[in-house]
Protein backbone atom coordinates (compact mmCIF):
# COMPACT_ATOMS: atom_id res chain seq x y z
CA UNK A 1 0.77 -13.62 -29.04
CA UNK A 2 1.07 -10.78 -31.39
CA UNK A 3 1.98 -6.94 -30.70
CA UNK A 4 -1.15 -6.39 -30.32
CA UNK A 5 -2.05 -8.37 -27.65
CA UNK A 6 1.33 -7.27 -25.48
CA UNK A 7 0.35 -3.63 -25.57
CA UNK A 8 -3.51 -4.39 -24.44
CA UNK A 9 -2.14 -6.49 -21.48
CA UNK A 10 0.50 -3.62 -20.55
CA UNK A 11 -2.69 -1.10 -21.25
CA UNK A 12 -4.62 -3.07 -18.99
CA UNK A 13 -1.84 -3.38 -16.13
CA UNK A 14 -1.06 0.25 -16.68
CA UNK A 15 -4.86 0.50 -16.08
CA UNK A 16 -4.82 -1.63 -12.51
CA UNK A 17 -1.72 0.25 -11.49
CA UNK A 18 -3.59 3.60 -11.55
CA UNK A 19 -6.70 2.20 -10.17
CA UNK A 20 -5.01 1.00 -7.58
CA UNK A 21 -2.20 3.26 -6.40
CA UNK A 22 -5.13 6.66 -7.46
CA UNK A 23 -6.91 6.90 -4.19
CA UNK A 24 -3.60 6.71 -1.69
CA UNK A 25 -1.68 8.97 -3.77
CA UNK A 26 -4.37 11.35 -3.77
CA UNK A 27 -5.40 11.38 -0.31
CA UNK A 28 -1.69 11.78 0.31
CA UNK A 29 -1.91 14.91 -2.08
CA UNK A 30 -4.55 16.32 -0.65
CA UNK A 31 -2.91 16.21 2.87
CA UNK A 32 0.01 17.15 1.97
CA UNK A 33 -1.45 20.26 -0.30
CA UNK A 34 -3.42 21.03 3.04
CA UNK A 35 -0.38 20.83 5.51
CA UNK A 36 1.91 23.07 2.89
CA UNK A 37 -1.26 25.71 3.61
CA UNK A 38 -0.98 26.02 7.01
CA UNK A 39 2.77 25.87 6.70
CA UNK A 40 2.65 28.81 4.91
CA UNK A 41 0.08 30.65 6.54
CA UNK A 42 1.17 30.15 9.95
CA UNK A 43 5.23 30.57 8.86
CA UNK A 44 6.27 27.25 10.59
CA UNK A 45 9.11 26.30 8.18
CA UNK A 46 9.44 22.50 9.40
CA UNK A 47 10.15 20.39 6.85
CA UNK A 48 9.16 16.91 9.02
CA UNK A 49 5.79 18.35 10.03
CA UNK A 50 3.95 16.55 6.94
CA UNK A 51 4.82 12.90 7.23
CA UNK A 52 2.96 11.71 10.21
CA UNK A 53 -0.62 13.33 9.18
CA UNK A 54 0.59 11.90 5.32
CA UNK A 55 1.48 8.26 6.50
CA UNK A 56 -1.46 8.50 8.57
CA UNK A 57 -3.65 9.73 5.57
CA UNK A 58 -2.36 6.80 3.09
CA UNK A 59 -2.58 4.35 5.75
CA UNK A 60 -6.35 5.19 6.37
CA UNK A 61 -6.78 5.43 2.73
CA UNK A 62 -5.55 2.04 2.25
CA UNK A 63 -7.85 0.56 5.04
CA UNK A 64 -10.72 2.26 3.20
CA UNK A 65 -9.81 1.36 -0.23
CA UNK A 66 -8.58 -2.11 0.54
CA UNK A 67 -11.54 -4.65 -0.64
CA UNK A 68 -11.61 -2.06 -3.73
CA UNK A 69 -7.92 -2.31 -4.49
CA UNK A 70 -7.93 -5.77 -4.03
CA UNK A 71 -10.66 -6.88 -6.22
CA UNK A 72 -8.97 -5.25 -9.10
CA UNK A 73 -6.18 -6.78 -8.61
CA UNK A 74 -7.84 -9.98 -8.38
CA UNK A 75 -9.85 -9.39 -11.49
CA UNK A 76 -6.52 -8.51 -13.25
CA UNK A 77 -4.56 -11.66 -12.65
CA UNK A 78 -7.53 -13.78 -12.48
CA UNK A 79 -7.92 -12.48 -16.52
CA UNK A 80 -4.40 -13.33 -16.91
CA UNK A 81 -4.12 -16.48 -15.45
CA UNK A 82 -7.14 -17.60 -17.72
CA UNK A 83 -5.74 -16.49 -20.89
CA UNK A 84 -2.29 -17.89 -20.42
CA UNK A 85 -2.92 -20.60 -23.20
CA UNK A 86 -4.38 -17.75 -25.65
CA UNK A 87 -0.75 -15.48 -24.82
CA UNK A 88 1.08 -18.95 -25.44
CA UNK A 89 -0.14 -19.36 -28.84
């Protein structure tokens, strides 16, 4: 295995990590951004108010993105597991 090869593999898991984690984190953004809005414009200073509707979000997001996130992930080590005797040379 040469240098080469070690960064495309971390590439490629930085790649599966962001693919992955990208739609939960930015439905939980997006709720949060929302919730900090009405926050402000309605003056209710309470700092608690946005994890429910933010667990709720990822949690949802998860369920929706599941089969997605998982076939990457499948993909990924499936790749790995098949090239473990061209890493070992």
């Amino acid at each position: 295995m040469t240098y080469a090869d070690a960064i495309a593999i971390g590439r490629e898991a930085m790649w599966v990590v962001l693919l992955v984690t990208g739609p939960a984190l930015i439905i939980g953004l997006v709720v949060g951004l929302v919730i900090s809005i009405f926050q402000a414009v309605t003056q209710i200073q309470e700092p608690t108010l946005t994890f429910i509707p933010k667990i709720l979000a990822v949690g949802v997001a998860i369920l929706l993105f599941g089969p997605f996130m998982l076939a990457i992930m499948t993909d990924f080590t499936i790749n790995m597991i098949n090239n473990i005797g061209v890493f070992v040379r």
